[in-house]
Protein backbone atom coordinates (compact mmCIF):
# COMPACT_ATOMS: atom_id res chain seq x y z
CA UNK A 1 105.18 97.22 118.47
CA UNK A 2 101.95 99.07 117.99
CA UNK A 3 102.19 103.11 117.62
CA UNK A 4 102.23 104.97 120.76
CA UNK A 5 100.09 107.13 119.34
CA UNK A 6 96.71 106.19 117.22
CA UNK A 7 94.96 109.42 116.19
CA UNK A 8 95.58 113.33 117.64
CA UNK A 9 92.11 116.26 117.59
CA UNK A 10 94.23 119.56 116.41
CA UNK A 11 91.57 122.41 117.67
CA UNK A 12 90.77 124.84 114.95
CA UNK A 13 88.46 128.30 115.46
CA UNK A 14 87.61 128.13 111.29
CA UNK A 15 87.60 124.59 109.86
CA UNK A 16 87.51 125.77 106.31
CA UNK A 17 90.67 128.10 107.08
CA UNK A 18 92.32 125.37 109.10
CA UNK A 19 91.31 122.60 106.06
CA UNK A 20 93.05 124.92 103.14
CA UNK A 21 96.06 125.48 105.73
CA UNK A 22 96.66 121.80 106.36
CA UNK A 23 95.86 120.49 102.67
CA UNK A 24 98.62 122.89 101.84
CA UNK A 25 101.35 122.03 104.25
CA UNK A 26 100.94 118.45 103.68
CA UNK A 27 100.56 118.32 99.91
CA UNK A 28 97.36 115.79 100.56
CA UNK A 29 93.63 117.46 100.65
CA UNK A 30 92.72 116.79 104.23
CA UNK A 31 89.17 115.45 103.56
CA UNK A 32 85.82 117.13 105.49
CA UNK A 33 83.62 114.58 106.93
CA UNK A 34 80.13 115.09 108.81
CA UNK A 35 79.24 113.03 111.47
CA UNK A 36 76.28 113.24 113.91
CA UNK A 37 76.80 117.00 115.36
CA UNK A 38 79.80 117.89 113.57
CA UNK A 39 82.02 118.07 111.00
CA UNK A 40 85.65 117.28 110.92
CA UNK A 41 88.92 117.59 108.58
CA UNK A 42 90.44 114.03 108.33
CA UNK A 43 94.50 114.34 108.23
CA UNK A 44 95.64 111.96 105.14
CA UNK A 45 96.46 108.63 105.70
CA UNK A 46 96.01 104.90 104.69
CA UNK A 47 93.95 102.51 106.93
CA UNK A 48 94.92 101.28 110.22
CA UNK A 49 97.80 104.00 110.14
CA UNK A 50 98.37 106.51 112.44
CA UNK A 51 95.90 109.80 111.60
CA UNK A 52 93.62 112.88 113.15
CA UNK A 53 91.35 114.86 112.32
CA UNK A 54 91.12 119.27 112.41
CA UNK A 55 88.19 120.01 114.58
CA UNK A 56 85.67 122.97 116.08
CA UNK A 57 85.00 121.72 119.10
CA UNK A 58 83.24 123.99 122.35
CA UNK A 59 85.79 122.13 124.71
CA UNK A 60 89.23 121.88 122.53
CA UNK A 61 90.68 125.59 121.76
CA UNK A 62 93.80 126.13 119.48
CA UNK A 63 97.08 127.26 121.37
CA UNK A 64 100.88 127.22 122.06
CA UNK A 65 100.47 125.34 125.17
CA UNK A 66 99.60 122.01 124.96
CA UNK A 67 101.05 118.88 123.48
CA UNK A 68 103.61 118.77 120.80
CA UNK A 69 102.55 117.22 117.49
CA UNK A 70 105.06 116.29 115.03
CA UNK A 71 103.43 116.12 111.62
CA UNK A 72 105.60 113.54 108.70
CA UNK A 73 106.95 115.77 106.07
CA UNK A 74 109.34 113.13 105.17
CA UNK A 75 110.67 114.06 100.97
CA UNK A 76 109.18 117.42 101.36
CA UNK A 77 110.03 119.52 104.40
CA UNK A 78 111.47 122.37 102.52
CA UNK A 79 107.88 122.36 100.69
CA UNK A 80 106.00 122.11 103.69
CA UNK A 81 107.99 125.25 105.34
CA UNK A 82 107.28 127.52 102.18
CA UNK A 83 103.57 127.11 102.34
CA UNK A 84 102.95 128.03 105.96
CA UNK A 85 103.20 132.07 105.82
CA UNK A 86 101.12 131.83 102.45
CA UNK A 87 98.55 130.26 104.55
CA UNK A 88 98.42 132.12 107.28
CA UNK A 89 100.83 130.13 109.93
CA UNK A 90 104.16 131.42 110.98
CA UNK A 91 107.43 129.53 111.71
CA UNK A 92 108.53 130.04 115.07
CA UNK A 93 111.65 127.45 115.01
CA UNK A 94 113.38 127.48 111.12
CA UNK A 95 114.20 123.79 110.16
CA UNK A 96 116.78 122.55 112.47
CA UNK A 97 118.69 118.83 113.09
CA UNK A 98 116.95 117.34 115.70
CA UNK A 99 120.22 114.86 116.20
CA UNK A 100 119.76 111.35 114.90
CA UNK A 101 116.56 112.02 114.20
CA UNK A 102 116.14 114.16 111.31
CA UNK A 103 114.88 117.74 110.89
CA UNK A 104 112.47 119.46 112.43
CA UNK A 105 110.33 123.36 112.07
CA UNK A 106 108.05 124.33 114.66
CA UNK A 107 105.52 126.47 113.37
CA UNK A 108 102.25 127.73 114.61
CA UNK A 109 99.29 126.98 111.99
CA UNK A 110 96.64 129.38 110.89
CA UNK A 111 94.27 128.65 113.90
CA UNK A 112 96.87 129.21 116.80
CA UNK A 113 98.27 125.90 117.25
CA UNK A 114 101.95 125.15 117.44
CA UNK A 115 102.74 121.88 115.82
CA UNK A 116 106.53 120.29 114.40
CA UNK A 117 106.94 119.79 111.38
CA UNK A 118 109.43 116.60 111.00
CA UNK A 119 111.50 114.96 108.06
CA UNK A 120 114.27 112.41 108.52
């Protein structure tokens, strides 16, 4: 079965900030690309896999209220925690068993955005 989901736009007010934020929780560099009237931060990950991109966009603002997005910190959730206050997030949910599913943190990264952190 193909992924549900193929790619996710996180909305960020400062891409720079948002880049450092997101190279940091993840323990990858999220990688700026230009393309014809912007510029975007590409999320880690291999080919045809399931990615997204950090992006300043007139019609996509950073909040609490919209969708979900679970982020794989699988091997390194305890990592991925630590570094959000150093970058300017906040944890709004502390790690947490999410049943037979793992672990989870809900956090809220340094442009606004609330977004799980997930490990199994």
């Amino acid at each position: 079965m193909s992924n549900q989901i193929v790619w996710c736009d996180i909305p960020v007010a400062n891409l720079d900030r948002a880049v450092k934020f997101y190279s940091g929780l993840l323990g990858k560099p999220v990688a700026k690309e230009t393309m014809p009237g912007m510029t975007i931060g590409v999320l880690p990950h291999a080919g045809e896999d399931v990615g997204g991109c950090l992006c300043e966009m007139t019609d996509l603002r950073p909040g609490m209220d919209g969708p979900l997005i679970y982020l794989n910190c699988d091997g390194r959730l305890n990592i991925a925690i630590a570094t959000v206050e150093l970058n300017g997030g906040d944890i709004l949910k502390p790690k947490h068993q999410i049943g037979p599913y793992g672990w989870r943190a809900v956090i809220q990264d340094s442009e606004g955005n609330r977004i799980a952190l997930h490990s199994k």
